[in-house]
PDB file of N, CA and C in Angstrom:
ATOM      1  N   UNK A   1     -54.242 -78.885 121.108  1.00  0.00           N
ATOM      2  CA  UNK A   1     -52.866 -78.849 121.575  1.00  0.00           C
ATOM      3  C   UNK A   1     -51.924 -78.788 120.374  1.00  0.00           C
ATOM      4  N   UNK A   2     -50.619 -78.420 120.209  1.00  0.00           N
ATOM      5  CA  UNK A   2     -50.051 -77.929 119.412  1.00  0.00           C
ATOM      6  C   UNK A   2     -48.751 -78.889 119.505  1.00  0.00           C
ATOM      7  N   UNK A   3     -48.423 -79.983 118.378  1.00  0.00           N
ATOM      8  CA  UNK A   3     -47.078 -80.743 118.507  1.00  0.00           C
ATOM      9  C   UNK A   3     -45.928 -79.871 119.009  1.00  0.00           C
ATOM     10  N   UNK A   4     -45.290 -80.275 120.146  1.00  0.00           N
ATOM     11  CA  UNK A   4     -43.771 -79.949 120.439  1.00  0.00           C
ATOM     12  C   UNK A   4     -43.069 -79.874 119.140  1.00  0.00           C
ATOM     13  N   UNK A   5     -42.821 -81.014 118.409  1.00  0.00           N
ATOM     14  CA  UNK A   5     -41.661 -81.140 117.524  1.00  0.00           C
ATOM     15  C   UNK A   5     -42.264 -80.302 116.296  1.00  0.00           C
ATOM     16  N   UNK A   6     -43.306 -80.081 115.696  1.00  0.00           N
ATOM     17  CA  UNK A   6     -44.217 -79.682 114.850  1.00  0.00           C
ATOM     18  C   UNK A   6     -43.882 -77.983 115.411  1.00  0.00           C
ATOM     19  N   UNK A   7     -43.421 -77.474 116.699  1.00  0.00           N
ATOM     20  CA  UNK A   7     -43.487 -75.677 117.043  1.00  0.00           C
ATOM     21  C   UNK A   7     -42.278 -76.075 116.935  1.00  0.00           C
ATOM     22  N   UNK A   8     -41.307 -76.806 117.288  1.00  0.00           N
ATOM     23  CA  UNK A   8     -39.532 -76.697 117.501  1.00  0.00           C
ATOM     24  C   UNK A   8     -39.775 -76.404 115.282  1.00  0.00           C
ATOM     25  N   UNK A   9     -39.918 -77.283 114.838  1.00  0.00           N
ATOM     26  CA  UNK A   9     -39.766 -77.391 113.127  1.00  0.00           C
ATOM     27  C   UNK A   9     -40.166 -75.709 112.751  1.00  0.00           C
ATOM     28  N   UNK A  10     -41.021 -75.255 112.880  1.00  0.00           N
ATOM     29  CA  UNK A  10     -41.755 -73.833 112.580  1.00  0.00           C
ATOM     30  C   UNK A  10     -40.866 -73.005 113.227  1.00  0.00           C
ATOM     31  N   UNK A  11     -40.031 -73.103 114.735  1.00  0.00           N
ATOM     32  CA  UNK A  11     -39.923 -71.915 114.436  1.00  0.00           C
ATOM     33  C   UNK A  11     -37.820 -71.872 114.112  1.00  0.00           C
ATOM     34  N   UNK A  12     -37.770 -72.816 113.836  1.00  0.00           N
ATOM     35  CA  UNK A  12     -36.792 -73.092 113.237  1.00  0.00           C
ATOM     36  C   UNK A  12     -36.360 -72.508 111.875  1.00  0.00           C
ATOM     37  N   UNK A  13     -37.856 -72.389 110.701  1.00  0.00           N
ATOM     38  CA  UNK A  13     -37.865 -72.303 109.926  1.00  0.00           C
ATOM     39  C   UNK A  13     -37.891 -71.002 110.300  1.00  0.00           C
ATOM     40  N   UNK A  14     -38.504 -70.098 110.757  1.00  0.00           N
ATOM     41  CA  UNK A  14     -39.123 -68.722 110.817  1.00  0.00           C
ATOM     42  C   UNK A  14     -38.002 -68.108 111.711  1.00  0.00           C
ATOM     43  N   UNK A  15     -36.589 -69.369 112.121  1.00  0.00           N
ATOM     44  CA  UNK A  15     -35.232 -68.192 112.183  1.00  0.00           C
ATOM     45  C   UNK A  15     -34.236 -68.294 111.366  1.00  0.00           C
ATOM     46  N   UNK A  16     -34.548 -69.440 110.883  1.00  0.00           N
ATOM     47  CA  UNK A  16     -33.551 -69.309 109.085  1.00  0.00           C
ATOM     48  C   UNK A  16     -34.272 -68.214 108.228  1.00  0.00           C
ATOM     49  N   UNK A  17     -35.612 -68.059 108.041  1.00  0.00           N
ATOM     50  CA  UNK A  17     -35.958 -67.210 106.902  1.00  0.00           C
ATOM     51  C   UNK A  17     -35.372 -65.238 107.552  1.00  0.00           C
ATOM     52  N   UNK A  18     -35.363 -65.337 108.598  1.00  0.00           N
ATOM     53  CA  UNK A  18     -35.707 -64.285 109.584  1.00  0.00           C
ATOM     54  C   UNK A  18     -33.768 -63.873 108.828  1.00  0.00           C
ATOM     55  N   UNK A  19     -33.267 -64.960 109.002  1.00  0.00           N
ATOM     56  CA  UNK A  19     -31.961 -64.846 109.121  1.00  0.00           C
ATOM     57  C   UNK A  19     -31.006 -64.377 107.907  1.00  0.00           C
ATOM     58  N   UNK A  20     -31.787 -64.811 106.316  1.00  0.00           N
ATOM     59  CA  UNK A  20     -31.533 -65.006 105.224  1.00  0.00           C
ATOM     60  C   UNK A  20     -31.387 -63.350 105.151  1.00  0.00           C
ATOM     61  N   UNK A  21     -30.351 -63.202 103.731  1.00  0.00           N
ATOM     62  CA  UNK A  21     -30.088 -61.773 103.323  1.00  0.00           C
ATOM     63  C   UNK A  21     -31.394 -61.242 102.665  1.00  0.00           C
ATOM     64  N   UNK A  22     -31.612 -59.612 102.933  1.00  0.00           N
ATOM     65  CA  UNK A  22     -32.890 -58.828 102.294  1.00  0.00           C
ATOM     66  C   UNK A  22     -32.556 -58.473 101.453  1.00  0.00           C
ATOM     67  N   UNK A  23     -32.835 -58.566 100.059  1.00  0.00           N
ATOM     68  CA  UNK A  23     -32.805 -57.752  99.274  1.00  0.00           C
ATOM     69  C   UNK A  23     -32.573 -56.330  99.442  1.00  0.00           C
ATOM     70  N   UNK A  24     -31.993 -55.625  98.925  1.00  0.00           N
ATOM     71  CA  UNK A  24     -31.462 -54.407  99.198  1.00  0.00           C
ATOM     72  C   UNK A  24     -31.610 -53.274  97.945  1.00  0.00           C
ATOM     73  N   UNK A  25     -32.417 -53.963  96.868  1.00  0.00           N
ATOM     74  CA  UNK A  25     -32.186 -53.294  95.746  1.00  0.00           C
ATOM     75  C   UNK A  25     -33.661 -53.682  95.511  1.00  0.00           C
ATOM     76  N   UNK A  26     -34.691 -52.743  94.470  1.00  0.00           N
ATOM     77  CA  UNK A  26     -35.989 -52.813  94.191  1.00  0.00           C
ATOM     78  C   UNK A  26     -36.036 -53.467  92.462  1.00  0.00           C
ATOM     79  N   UNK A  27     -36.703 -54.243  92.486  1.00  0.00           N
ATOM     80  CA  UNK A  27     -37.005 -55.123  91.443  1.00  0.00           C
ATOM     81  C   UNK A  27     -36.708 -53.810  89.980  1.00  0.00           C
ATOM     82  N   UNK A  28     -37.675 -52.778  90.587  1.00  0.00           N
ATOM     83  CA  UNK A  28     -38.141 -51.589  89.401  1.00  0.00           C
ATOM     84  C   UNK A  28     -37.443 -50.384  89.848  1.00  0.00           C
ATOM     85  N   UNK A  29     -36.631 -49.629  89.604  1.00  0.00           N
ATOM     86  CA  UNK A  29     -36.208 -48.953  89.609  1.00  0.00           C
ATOM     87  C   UNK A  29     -37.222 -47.392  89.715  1.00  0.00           C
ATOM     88  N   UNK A  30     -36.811 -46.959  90.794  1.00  0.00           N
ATOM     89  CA  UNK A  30     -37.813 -45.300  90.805  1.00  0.00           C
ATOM     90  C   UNK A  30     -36.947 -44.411  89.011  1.00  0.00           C
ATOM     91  N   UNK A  31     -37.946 -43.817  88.894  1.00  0.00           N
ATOM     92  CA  UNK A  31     -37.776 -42.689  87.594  1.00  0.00           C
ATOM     93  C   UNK A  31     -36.287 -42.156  88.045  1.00  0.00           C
ATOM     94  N   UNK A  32     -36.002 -41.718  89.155  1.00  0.00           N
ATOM     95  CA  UNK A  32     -34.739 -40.682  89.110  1.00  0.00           C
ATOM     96  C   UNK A  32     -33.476 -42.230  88.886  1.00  0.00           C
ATOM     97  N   UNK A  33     -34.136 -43.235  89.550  1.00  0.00           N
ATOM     98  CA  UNK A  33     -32.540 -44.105  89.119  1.00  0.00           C
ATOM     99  C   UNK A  33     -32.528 -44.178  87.871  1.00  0.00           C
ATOM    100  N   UNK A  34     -33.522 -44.906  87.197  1.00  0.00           N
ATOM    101  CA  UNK A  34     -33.463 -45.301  85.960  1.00  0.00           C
ATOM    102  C   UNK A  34     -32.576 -44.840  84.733  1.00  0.00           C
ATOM    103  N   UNK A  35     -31.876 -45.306  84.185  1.00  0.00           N
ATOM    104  CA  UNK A  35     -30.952 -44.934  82.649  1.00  0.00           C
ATOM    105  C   UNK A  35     -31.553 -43.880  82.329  1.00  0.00           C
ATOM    106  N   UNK A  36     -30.898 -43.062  81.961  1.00  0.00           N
ATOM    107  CA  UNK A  36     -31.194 -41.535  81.391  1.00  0.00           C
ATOM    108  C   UNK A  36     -30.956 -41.528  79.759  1.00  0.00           C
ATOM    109  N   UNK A  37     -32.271 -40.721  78.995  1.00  0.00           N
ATOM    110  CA  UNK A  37     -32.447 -40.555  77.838  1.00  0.00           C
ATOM    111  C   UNK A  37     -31.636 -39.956  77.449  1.00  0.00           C
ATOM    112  N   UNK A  38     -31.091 -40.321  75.974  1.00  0.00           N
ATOM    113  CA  UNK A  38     -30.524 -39.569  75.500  1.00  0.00           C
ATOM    114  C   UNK A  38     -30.968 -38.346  75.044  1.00  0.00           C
ATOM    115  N   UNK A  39     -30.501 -37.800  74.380  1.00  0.00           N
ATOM    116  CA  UNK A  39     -31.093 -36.341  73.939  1.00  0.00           C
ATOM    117  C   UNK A  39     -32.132 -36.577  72.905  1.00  0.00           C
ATOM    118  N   UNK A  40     -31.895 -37.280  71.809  1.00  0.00           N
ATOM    119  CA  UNK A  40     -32.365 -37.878  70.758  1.00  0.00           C
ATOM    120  C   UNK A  40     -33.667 -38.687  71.050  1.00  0.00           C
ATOM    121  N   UNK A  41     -33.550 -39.707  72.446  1.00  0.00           N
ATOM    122  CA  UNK A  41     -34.517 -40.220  72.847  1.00  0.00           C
ATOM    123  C   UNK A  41     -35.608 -39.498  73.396  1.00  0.00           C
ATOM    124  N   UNK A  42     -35.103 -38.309  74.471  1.00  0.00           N
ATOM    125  CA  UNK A  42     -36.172 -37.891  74.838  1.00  0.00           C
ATOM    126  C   UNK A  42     -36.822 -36.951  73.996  1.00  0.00           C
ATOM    127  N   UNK A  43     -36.303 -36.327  72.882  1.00  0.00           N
ATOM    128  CA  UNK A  43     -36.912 -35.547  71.892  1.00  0.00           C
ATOM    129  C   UNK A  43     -38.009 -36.692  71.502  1.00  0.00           C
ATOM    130  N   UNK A  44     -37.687 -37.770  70.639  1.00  0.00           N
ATOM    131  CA  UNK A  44     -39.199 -38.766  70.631  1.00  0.00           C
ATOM    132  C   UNK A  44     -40.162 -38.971  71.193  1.00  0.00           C
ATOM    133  N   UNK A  45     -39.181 -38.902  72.738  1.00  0.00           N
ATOM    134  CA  UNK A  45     -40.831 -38.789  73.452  1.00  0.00           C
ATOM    135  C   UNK A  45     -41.426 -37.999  73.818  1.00  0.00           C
ATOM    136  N   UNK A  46     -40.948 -36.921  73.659  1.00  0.00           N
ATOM    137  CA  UNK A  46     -41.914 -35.745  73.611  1.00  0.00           C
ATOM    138  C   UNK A  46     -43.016 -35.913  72.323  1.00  0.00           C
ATOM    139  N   UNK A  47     -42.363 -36.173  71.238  1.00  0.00           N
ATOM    140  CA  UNK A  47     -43.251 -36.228  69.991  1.00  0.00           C
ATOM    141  C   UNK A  47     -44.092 -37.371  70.271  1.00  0.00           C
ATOM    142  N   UNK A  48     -43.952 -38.421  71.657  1.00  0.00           N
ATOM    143  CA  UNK A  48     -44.815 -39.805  71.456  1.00  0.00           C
ATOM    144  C   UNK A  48     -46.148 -38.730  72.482  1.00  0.00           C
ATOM    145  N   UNK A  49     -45.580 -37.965  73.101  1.00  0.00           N
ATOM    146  CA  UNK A  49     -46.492 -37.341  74.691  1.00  0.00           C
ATOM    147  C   UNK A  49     -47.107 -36.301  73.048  1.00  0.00           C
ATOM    148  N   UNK A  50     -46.876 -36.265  72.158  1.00  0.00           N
ATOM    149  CA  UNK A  50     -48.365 -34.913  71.350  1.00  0.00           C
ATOM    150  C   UNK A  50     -48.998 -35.503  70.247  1.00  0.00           C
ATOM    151  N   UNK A  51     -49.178 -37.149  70.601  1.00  0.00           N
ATOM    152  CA  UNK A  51     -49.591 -38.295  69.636  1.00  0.00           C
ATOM    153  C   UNK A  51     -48.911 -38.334  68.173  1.00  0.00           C
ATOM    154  N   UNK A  52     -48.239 -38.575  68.284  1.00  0.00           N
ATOM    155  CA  UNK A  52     -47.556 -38.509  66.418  1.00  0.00           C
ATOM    156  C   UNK A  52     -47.134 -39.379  66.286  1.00  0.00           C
ATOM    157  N   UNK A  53     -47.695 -39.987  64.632  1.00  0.00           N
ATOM    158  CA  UNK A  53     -47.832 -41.610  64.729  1.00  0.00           C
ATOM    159  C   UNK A  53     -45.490 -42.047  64.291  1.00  0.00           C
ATOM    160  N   UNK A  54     -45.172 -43.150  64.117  1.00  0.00           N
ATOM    161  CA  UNK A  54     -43.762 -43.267  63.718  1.00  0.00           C
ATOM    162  C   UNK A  54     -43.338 -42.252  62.331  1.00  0.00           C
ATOM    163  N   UNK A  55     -44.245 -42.326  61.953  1.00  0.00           N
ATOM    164  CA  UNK A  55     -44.109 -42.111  60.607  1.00  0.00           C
ATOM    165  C   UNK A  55     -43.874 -40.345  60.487  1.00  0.00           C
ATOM    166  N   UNK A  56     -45.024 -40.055  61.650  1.00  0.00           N
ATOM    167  CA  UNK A  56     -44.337 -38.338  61.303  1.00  0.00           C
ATOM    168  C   UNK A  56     -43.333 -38.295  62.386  1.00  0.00           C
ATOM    169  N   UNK A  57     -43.084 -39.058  63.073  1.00  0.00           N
ATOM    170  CA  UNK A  57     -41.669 -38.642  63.974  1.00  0.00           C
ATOM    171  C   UNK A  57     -40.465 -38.613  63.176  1.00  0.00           C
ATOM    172  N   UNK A  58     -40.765 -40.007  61.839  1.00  0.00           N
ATOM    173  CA  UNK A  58     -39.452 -39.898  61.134  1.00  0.00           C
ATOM    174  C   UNK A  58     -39.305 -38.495  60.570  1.00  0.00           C
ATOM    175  N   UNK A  59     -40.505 -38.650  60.145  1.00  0.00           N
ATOM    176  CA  UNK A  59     -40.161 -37.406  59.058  1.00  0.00           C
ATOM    177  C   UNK A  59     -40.068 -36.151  59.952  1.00  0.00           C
ATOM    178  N   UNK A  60     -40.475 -35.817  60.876  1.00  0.00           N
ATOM    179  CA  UNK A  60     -39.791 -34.813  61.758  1.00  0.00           C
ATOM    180  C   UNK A  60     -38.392 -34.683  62.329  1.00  0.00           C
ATOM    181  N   UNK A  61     -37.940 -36.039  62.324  1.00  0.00           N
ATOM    182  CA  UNK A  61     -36.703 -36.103  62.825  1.00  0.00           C
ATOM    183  C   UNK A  61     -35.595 -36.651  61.589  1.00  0.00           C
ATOM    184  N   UNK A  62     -35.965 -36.804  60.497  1.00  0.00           N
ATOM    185  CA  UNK A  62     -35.265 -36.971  59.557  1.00  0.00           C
ATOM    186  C   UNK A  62     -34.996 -38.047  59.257  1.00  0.00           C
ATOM    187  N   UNK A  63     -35.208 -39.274  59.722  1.00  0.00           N
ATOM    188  CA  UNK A  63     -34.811 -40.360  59.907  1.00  0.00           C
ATOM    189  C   UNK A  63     -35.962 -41.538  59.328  1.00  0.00           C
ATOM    190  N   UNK A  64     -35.493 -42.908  59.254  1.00  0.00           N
ATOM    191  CA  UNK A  64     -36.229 -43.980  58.675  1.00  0.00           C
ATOM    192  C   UNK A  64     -37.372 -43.867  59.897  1.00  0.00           C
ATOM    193  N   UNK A  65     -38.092 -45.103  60.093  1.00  0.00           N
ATOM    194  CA  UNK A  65     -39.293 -45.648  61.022  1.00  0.00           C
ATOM    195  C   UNK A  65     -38.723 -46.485  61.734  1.00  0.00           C
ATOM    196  N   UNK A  66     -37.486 -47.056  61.171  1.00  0.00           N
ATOM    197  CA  UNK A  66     -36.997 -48.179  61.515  1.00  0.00           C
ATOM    198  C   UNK A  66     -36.176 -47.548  62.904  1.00  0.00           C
ATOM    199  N   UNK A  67     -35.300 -46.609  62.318  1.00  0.00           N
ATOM    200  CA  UNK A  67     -34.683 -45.968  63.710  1.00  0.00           C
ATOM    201  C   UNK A  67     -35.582 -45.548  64.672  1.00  0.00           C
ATOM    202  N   UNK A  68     -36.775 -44.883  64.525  1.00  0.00           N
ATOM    203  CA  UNK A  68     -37.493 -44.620  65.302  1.00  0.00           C
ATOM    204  C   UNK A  68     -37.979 -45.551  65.909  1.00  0.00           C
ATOM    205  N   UNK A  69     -38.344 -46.855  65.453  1.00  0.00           N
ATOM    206  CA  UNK A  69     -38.536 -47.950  66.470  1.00  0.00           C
ATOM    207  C   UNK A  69     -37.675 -48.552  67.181  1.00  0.00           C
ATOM    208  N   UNK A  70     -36.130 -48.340  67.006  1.00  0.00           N
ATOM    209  CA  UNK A  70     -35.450 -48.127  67.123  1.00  0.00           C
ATOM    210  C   UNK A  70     -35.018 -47.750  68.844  1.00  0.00           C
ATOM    211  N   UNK A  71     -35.190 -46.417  68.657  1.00  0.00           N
ATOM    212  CA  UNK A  71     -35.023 -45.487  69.813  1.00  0.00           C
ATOM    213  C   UNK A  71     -36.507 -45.415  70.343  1.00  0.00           C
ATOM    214  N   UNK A  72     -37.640 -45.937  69.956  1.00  0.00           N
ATOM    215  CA  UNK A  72     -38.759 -46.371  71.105  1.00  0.00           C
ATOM    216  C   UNK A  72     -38.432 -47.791  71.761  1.00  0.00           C
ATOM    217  N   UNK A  73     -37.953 -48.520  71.113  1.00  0.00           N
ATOM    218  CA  UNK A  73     -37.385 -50.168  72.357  1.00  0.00           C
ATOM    219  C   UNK A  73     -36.061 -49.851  72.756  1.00  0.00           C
ATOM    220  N   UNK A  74     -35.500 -49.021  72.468  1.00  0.00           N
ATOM    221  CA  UNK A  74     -34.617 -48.332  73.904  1.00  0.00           C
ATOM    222  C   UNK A  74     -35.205 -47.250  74.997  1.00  0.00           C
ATOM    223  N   UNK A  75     -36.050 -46.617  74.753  1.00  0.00           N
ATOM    224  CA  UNK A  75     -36.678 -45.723  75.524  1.00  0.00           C
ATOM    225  C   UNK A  75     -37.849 -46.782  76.344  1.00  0.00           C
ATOM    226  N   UNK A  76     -38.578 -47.457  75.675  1.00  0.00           N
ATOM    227  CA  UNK A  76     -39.448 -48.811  76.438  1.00  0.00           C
ATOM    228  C   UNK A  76     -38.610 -49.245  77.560  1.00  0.00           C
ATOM    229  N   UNK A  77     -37.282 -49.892  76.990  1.00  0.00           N
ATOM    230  CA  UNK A  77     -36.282 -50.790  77.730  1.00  0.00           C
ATOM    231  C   UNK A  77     -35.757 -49.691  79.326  1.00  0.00           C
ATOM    232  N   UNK A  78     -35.507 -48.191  78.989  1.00  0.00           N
ATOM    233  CA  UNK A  78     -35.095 -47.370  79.578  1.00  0.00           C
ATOM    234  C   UNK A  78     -36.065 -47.030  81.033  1.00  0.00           C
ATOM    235  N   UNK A  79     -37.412 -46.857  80.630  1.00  0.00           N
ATOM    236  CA  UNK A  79     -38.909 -46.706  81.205  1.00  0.00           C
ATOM    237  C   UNK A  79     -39.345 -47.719  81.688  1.00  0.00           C
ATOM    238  N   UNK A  80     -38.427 -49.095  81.527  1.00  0.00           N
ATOM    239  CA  UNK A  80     -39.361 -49.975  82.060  1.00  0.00           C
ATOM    240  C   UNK A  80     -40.734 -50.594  81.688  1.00  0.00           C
ATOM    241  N   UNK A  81     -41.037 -49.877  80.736  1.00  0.00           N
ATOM    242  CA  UNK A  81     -42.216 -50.234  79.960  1.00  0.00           C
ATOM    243  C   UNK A  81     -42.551 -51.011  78.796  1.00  0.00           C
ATOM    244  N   UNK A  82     -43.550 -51.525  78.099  1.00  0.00           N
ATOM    245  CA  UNK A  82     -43.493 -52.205  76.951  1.00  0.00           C
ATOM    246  C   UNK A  82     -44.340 -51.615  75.949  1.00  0.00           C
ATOM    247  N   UNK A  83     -45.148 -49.954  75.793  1.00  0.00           N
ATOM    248  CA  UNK A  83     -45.790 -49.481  74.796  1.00  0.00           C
ATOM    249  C   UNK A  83     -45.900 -48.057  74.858  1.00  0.00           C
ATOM    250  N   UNK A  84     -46.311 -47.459  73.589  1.00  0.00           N
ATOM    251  CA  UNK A  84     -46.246 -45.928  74.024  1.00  0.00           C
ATOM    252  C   UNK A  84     -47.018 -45.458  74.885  1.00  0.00           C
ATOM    253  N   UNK A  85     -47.637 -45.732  75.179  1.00  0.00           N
ATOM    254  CA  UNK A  85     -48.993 -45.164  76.526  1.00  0.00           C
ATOM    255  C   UNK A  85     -48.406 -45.562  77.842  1.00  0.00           C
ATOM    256  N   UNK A  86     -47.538 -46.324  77.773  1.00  0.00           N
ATOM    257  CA  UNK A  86     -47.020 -46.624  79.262  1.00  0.00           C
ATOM    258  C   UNK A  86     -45.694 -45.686  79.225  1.00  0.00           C
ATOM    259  N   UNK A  87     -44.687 -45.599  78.359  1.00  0.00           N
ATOM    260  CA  UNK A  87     -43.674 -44.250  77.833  1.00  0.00           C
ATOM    261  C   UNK A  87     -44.416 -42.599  78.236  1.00  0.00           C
ATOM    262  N   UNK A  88     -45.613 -42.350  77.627  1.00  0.00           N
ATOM    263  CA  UNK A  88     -45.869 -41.617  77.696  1.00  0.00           C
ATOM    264  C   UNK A  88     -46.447 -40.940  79.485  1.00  0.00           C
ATOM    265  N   UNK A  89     -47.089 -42.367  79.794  1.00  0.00           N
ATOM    266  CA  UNK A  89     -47.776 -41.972  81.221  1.00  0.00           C
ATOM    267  C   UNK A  89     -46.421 -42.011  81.946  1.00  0.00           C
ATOM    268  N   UNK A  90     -45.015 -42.864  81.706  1.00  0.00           N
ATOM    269  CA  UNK A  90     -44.158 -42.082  82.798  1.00  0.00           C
ATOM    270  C   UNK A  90     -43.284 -41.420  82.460  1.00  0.00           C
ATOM    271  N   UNK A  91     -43.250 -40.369  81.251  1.00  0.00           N
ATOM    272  CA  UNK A  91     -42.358 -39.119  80.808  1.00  0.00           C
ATOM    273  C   UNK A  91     -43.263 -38.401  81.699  1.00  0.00           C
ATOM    274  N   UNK A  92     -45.041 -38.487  81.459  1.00  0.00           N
ATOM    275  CA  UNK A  92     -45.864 -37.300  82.321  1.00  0.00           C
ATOM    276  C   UNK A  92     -45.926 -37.526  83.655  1.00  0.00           C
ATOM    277  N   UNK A  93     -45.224 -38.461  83.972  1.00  0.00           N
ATOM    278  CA  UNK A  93     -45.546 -38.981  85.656  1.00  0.00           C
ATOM    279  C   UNK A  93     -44.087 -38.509  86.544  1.00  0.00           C
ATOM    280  N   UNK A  94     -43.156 -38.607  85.306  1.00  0.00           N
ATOM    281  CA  UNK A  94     -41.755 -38.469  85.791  1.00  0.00           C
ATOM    282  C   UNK A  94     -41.531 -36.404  85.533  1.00  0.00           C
ATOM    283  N   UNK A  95     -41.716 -36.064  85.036  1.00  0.00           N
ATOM    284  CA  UNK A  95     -41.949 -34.231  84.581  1.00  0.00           C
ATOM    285  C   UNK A  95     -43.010 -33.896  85.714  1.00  0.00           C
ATOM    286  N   UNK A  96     -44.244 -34.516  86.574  1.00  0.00           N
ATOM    287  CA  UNK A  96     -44.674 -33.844  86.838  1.00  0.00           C
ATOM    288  C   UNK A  96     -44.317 -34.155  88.590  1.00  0.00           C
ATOM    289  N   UNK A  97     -43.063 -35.276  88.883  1.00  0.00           N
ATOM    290  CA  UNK A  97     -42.449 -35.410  90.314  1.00  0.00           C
ATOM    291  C   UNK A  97     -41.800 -34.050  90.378  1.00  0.00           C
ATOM    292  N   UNK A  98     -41.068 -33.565  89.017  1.00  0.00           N
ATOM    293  CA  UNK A  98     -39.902 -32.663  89.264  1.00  0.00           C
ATOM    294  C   UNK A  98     -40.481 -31.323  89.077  1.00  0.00           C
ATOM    295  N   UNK A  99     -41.723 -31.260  88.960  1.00  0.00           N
ATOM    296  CA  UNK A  99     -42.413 -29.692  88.740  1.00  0.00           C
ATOM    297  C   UNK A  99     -43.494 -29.092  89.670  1.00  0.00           C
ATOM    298  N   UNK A 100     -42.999 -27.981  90.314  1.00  0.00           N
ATOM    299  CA  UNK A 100     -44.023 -27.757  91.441  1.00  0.00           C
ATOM    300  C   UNK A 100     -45.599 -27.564  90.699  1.00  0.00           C
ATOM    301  N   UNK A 101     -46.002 -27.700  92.070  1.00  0.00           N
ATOM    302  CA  UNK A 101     -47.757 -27.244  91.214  1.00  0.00           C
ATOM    303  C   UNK A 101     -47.821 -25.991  90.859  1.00  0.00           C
ATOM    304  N   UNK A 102     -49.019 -25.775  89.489  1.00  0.00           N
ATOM    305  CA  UNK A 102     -49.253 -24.456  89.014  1.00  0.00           C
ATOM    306  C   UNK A 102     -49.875 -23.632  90.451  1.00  0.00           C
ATOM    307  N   UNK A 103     -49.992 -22.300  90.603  1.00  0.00           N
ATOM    308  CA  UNK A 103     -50.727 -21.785  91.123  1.00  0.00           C
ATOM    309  C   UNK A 103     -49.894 -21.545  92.480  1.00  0.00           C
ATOM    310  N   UNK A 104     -50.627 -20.361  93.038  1.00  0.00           N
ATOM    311  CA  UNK A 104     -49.345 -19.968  94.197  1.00  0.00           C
ATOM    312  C   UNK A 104     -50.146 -20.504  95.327  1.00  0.00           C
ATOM    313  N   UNK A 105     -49.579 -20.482  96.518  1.00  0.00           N
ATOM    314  CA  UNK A 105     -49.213 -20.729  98.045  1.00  0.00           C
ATOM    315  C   UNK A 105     -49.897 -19.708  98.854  1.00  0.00           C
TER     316      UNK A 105
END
């Protein structure tokens, strides 16, 4: 048998929670919301997506290592991510939402 006051308590609770505001906004942001690269940034990550260590990005891009780490913990921060392999899997994850498949229909 099931307490009276013990089902009144439960479902009391289960019309306050029922009742409470939903979140309306997603913890993680989908790729199209997310902060948009700068020009500068996403040029890096292209150079992070054809493995090139900091050192030749500087020197490809003219710049210290320091900036380049730089504009990878803003591009991390941007992506949501915390390393280049996670940068890289969603520059290729995010390029390949917006690109139809090879091969025809």
């Amino acid at each position: 048998k099931t307490d009276p006051a013990l089902s009144a308590y439960a479902s009391r609770i289960i019309d306050a929670a029922q009742a409470m505001p939903v979140a309306t906004r997603k913890l993680t942001a989908p790729a199209a919301e997310k902060e948009q690269l700068t020009q500068r940034e996403a040029e890096l990550l292209r150079y992070l997506t054809e493995g090139m260590s900091n050192r030749d990005i500087a020197l490809a891009l003219s710049v210290s290592e320091t900036t380049v780490k730089w504009h990878l913990k803003n591009i991390f921060g941007k992506l949501a991510v915390t390393n280049r392999v996670q940068a890289v899997r969603a520059a290729q994850g995010s390029a390949g939402a917006h690109t139809p498949p090879k091969g025809g229909a």
